[in-house]
C-alpha atoms as a PDB file:
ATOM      1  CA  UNK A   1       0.000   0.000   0.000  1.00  0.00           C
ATOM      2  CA  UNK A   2       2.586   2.164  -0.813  1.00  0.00           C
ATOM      3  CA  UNK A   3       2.004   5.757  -1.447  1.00  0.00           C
ATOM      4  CA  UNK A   4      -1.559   5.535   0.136  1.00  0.00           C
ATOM      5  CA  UNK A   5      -2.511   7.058   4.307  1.00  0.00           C
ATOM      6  CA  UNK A   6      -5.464   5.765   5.404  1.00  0.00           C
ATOM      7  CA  UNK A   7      -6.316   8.138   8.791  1.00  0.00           C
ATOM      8  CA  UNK A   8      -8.937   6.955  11.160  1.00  0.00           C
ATOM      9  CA  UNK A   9     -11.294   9.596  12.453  1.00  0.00           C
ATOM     10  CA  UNK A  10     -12.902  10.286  15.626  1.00  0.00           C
ATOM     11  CA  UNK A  11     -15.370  13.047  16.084  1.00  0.00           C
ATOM     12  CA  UNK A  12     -17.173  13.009  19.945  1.00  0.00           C
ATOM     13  CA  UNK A  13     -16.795  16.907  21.104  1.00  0.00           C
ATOM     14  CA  UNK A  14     -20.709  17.158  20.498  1.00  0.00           C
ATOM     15  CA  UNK A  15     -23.994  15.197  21.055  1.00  0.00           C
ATOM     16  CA  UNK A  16     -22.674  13.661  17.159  1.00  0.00           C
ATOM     17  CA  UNK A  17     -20.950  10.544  17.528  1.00  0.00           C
ATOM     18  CA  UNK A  18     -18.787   9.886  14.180  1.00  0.00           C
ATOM     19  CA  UNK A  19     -16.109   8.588  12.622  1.00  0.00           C
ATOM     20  CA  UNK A  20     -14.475   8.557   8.997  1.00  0.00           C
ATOM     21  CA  UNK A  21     -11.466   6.877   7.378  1.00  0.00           C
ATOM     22  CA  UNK A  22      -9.320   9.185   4.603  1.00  0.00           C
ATOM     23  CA  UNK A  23      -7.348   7.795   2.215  1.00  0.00           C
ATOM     24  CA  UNK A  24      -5.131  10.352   1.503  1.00  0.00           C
ATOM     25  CA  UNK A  25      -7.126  12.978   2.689  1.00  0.00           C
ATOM     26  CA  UNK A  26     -10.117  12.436   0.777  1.00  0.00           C
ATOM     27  CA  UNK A  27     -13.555  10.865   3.383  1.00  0.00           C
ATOM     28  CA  UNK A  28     -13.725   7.355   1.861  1.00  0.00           C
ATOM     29  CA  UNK A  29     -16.316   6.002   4.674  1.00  0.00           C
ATOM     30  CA  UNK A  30     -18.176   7.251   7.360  1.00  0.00           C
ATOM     31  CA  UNK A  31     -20.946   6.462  10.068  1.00  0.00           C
ATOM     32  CA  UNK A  32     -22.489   8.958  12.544  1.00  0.00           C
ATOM     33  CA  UNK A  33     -25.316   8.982  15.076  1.00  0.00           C
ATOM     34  CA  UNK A  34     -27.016  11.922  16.017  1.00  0.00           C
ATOM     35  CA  UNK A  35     -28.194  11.095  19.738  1.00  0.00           C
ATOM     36  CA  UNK A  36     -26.858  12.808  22.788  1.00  0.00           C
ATOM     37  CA  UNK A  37     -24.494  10.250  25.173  1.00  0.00           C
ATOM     38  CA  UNK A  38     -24.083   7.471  22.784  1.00  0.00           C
ATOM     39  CA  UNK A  39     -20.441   7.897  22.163  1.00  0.00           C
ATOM     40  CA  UNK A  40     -19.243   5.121  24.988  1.00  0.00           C
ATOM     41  CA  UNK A  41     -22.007   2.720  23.349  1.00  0.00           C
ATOM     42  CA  UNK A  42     -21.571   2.966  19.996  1.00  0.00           C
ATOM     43  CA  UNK A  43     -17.812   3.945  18.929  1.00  0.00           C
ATOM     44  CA  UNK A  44     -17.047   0.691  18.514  1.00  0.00           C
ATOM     45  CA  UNK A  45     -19.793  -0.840  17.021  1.00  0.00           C
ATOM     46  CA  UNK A  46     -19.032   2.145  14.484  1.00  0.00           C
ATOM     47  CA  UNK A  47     -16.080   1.613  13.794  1.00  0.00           C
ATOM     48  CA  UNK A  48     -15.702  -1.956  12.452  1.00  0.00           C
ATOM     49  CA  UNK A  49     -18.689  -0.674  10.122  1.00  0.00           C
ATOM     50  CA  UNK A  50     -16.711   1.934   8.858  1.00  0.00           C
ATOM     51  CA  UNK A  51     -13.733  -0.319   8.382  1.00  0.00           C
ATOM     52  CA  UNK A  52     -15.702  -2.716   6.527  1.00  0.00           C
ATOM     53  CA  UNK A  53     -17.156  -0.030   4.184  1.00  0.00           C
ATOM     54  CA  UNK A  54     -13.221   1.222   3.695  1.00  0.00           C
ATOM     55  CA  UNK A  55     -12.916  -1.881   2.733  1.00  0.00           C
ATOM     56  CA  UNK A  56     -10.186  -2.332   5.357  1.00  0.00           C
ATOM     57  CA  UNK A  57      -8.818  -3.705   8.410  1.00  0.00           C
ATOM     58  CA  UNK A  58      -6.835  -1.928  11.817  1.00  0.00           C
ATOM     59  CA  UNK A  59      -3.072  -2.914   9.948  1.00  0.00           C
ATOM     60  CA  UNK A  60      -3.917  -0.763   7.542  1.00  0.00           C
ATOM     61  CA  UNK A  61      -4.494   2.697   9.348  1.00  0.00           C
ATOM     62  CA  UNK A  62      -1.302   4.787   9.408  1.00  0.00           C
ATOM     63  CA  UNK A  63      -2.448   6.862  12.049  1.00  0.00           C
ATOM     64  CA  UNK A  64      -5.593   7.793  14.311  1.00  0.00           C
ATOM     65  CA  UNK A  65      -6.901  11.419  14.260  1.00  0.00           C
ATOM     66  CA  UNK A  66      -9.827  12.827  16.921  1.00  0.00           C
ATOM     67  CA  UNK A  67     -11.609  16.492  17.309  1.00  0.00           C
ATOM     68  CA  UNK A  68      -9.394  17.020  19.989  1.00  0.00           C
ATOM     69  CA  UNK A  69     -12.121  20.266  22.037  1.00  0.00           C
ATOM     70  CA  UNK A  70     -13.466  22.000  22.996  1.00  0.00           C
ATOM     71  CA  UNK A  71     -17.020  20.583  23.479  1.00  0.00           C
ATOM     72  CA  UNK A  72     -18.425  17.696  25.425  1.00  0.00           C
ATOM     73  CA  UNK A  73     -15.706  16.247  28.399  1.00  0.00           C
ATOM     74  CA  UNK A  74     -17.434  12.724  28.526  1.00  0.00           C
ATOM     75  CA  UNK A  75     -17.217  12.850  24.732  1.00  0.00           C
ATOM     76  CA  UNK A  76     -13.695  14.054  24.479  1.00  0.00           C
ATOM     77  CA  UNK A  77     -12.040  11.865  27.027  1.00  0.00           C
ATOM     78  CA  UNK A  78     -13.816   8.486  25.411  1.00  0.00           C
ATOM     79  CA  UNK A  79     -12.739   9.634  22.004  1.00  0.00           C
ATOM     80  CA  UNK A  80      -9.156   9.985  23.456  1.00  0.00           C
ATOM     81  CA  UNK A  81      -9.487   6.874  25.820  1.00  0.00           C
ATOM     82  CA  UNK A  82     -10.189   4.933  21.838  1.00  0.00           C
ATOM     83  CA  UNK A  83      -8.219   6.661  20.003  1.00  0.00           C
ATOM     84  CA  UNK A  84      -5.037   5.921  22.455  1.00  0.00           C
ATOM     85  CA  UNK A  85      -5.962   2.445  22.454  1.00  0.00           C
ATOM     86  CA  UNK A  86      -5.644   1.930  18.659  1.00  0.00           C
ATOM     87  CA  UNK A  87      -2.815   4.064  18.621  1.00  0.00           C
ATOM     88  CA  UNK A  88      -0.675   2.105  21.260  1.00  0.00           C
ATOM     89  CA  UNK A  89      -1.960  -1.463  20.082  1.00  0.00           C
ATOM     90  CA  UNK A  90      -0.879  -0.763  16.283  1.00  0.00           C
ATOM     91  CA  UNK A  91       2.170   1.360  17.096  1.00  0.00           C
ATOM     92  CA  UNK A  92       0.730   4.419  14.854  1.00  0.00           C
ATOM     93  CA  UNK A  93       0.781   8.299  15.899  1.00  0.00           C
ATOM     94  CA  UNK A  94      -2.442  10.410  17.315  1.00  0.00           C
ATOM     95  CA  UNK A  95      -3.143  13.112  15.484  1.00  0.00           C
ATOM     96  CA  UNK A  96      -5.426  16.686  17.063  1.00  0.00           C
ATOM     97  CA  UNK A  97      -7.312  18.894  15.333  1.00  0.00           C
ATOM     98  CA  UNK A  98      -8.882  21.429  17.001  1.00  0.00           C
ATOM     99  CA  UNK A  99     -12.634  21.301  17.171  1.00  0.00           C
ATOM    100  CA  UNK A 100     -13.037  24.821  15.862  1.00  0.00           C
ATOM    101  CA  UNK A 101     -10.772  24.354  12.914  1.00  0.00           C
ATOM    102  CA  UNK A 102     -12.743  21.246  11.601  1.00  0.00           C
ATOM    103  CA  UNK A 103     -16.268  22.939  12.347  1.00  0.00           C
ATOM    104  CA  UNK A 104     -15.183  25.994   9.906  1.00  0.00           C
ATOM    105  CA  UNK A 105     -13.599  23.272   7.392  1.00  0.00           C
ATOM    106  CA  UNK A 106     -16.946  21.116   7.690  1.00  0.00           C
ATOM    107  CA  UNK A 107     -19.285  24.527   7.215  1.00  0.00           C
ATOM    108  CA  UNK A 108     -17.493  25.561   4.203  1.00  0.00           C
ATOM    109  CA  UNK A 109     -16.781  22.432   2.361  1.00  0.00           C
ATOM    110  CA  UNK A 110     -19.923  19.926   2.991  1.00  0.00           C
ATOM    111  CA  UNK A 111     -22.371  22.915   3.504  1.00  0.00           C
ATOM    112  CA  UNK A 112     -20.678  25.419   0.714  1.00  0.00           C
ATOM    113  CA  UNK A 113     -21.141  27.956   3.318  1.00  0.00           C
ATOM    114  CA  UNK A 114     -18.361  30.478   1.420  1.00  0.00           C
ATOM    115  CA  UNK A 115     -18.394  34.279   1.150  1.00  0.00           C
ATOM    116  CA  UNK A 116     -17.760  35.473   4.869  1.00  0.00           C
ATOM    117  CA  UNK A 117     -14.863  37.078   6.332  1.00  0.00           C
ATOM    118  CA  UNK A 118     -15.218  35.474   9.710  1.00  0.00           C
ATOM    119  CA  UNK A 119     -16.638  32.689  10.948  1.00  0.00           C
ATOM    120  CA  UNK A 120     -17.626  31.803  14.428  1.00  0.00           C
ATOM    121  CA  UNK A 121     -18.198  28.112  15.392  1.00  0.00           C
ATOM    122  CA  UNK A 122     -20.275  27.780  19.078  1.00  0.00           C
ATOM    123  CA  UNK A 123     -20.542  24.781  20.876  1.00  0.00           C
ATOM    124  CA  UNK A 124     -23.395  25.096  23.825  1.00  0.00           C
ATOM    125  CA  UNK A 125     -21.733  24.847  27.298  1.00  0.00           C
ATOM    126  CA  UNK A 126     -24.860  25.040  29.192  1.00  0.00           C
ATOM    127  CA  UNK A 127     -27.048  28.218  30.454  1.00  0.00           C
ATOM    128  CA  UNK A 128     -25.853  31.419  28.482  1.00  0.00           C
ATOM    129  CA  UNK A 129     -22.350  30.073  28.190  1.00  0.00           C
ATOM    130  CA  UNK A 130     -20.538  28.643  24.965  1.00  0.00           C
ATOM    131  CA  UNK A 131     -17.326  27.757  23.757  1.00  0.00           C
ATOM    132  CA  UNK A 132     -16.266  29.662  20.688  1.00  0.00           C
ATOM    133  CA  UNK A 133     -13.521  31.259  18.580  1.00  0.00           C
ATOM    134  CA  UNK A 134     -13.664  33.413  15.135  1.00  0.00           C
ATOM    135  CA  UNK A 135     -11.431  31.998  12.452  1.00  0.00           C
ATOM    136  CA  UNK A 136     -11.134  33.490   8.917  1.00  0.00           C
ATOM    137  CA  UNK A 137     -12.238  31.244   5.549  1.00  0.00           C
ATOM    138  CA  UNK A 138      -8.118  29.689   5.766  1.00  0.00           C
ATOM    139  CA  UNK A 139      -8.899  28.542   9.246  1.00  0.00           C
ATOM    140  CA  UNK A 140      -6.554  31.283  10.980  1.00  0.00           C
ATOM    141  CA  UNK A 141      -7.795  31.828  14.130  1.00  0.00           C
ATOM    142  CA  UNK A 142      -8.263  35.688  15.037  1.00  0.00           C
ATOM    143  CA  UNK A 143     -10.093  35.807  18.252  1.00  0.00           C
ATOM    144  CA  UNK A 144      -9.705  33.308  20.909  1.00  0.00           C
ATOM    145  CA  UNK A 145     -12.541  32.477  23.717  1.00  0.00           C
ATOM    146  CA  UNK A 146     -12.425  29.545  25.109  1.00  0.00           C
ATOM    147  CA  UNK A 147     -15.712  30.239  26.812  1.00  0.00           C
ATOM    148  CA  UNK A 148     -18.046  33.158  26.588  1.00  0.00           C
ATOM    149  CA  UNK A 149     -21.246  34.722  28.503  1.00  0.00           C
ATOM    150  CA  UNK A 150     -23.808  35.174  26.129  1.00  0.00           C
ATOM    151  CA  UNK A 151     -25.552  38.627  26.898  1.00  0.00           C
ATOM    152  CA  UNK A 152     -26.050  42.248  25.760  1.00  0.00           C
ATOM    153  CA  UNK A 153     -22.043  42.553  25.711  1.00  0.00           C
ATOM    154  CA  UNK A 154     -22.073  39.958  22.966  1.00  0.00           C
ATOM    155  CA  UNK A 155     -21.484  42.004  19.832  1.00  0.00           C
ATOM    156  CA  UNK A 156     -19.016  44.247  21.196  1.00  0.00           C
ATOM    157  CA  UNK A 157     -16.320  41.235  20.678  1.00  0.00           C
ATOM    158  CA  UNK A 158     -17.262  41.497  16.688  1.00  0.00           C
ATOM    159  CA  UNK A 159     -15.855  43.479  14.063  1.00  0.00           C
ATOM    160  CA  UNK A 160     -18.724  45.798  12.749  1.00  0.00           C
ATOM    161  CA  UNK A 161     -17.282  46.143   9.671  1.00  0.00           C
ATOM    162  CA  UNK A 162     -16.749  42.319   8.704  1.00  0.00           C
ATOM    163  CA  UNK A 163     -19.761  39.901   7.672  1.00  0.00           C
ATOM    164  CA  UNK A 164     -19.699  36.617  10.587  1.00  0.00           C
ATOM    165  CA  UNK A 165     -21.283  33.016  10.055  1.00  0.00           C
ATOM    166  CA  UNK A 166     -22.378  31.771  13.572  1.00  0.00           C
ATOM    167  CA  UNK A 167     -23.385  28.014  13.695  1.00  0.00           C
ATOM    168  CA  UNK A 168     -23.018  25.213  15.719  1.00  0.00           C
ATOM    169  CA  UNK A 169     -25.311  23.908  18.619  1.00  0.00           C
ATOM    170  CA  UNK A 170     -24.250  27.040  20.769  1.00  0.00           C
ATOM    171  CA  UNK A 171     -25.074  29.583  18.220  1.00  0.00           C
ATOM    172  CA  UNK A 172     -29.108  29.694  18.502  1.00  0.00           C
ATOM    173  CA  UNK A 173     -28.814  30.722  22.394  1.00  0.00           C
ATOM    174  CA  UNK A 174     -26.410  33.654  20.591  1.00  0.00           C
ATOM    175  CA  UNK A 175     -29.592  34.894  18.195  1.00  0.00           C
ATOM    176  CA  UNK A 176     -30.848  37.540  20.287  1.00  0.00           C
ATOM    177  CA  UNK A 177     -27.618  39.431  20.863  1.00  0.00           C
ATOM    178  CA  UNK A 178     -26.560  39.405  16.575  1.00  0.00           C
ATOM    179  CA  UNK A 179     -27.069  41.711  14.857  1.00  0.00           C
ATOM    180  CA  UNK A 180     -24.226  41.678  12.159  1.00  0.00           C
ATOM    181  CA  UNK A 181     -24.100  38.020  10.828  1.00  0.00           C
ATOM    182  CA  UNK A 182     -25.935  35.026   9.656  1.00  0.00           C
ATOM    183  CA  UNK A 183     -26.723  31.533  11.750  1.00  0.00           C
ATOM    184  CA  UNK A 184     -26.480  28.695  10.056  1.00  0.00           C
ATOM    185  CA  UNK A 185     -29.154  25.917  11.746  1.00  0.00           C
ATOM    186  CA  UNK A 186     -28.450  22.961   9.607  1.00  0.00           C
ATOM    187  CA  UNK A 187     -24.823  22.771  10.484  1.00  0.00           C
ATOM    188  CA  UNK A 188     -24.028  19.217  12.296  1.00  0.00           C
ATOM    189  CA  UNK A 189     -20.251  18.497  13.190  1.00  0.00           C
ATOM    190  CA  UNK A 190     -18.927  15.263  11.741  1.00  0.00           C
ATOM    191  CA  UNK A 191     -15.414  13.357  11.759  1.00  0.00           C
ATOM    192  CA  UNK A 192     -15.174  13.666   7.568  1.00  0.00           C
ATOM    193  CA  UNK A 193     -14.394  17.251   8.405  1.00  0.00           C
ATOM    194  CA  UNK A 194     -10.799  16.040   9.985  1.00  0.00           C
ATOM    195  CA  UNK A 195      -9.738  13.945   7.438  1.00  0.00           C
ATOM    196  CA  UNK A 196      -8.024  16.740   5.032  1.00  0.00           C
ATOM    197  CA  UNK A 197      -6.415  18.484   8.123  1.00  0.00           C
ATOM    198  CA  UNK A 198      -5.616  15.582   9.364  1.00  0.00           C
ATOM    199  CA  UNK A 199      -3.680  14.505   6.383  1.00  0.00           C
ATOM    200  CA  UNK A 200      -2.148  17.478   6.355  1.00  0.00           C
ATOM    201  CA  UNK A 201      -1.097  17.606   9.978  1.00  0.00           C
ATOM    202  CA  UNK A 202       0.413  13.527   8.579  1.00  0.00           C
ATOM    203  CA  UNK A 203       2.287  15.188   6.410  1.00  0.00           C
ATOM    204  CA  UNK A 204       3.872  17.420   8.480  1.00  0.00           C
ATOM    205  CA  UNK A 205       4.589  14.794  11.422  1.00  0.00           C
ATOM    206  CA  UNK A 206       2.597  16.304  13.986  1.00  0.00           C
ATOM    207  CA  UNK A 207       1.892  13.868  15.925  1.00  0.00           C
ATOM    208  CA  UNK A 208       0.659  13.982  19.911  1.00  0.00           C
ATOM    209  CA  UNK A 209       2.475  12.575  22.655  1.00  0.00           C
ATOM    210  CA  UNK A 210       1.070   9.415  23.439  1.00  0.00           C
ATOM    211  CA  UNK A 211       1.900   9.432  26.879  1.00  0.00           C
ATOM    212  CA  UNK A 212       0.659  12.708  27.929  1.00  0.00           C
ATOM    213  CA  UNK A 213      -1.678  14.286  25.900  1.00  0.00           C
ATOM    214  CA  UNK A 214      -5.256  15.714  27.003  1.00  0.00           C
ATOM    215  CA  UNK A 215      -7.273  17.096  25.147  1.00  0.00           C
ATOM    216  CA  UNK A 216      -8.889  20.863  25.544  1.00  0.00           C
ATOM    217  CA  UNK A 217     -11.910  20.268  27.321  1.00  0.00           C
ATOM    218  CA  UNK A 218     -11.900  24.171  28.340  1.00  0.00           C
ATOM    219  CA  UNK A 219     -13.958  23.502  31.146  1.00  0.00           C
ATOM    220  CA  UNK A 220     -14.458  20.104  32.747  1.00  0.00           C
ATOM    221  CA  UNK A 221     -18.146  20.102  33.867  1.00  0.00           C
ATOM    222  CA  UNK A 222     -19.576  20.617  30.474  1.00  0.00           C
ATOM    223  CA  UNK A 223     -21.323  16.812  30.726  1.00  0.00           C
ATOM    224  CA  UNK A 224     -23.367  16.651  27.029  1.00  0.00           C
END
């Protein structure tokens, strides 16, 4: 199998339990189940079905990738808990992408949500809190909070002049305070959304630390 990467990916940072395999950084196969606290149930089950529909087995993976937070800490620490497992039983690297990157790379390539300067990805963390960030359309990331109070304050954070996408499961609590900007409803996060940067993070060798890493659960009581 020379010249080909297949990347296993685990997505578990929302209530949307999924995973993909990337063959060269292009989604080959993927399952998902949208249903809160299914992630410790189903993971498994999911991935031998996406391994059979890669057409597949575990020798063949080169390397695992997750969604590596913020977003759900139950979620995150199972999808670390697997993804370590694999990792240390085949003797390939980890690979992290951040949440936020792979929620702008999702909205923009499966939902052709193009034409923004900034987009803002929001992941609920319970009462009038979420967990966002503002990246630009290349995934730079220009404003960084890890979690923020949803109130009349809101909008003073944005750039009045620029045109923002909110979406994600925290962005409908953010409605009342936008003025300037769209929200997307129909986004769902999914693990196909890693499998480019993941390649690309491959390619580059950056690989986790086995042995140490955590992932960026920003604040560990956020139970979805």
């Amino acid at each position: 199998m020379a010249g080909r990467v297949y990347i296993f990916c685990i997505e578990t940072s929302h209530a949307v339990t999924s995973v993909a395999i990337s063959l060269n950084g292009e989604c080959i196969a993927s399952r998902h189940i949208n249903e809160g606290n299914k992630a410790a149930d189903t993971i498994h089950l999911l991935t031998r079905e996406v391994l059979e529909e890669a057409g597949i087995q575990f020798q063949d993976l080169n390397a695992i990738a997750i969604s590596s937070g913020p977003g759900s800490y139950t979620g995150l620490r199972i999808a670390v808990s697997a993804a370590k497992g694999l990792c240390f039983g085949l003797e390939i690297p980890l690979i992290a992408v951040p949440t936020f990157e792979a929620m702008v790379e999702g909205v923009l390539k499966r939902y052709n949500q193009v034409g923004f300067d900034l987009y803002m990805p929001m992941i609920d963390a319970r009462r009038m809190e979420v967990f966002t960030a503002v990246l630009t359309a290349d995934l730079n990331e220009v404003l960084k909070t890890p979690s923020l109070v949803l109130d009349e304050t809101f909008e003073k954070n944005l750039i009045q002049s620029k045109k923002y996408m909110f979406f994600g499961n925290g962005a409908l609590k953010a409605a009342p305070f936008i003025k300037n900007g769209i929200i997307f409803e129909e986004y769902l996060p999914h693990a196909m959304d890693l499998c480019n940067l993941a390649f690309i993070r491959n390619n580059r060798k950056q690989f986790e630390d086995l042995y140490y890493f955590e992932p960026n659960y920003s604040k560990s009581f956020y139970q979805a």
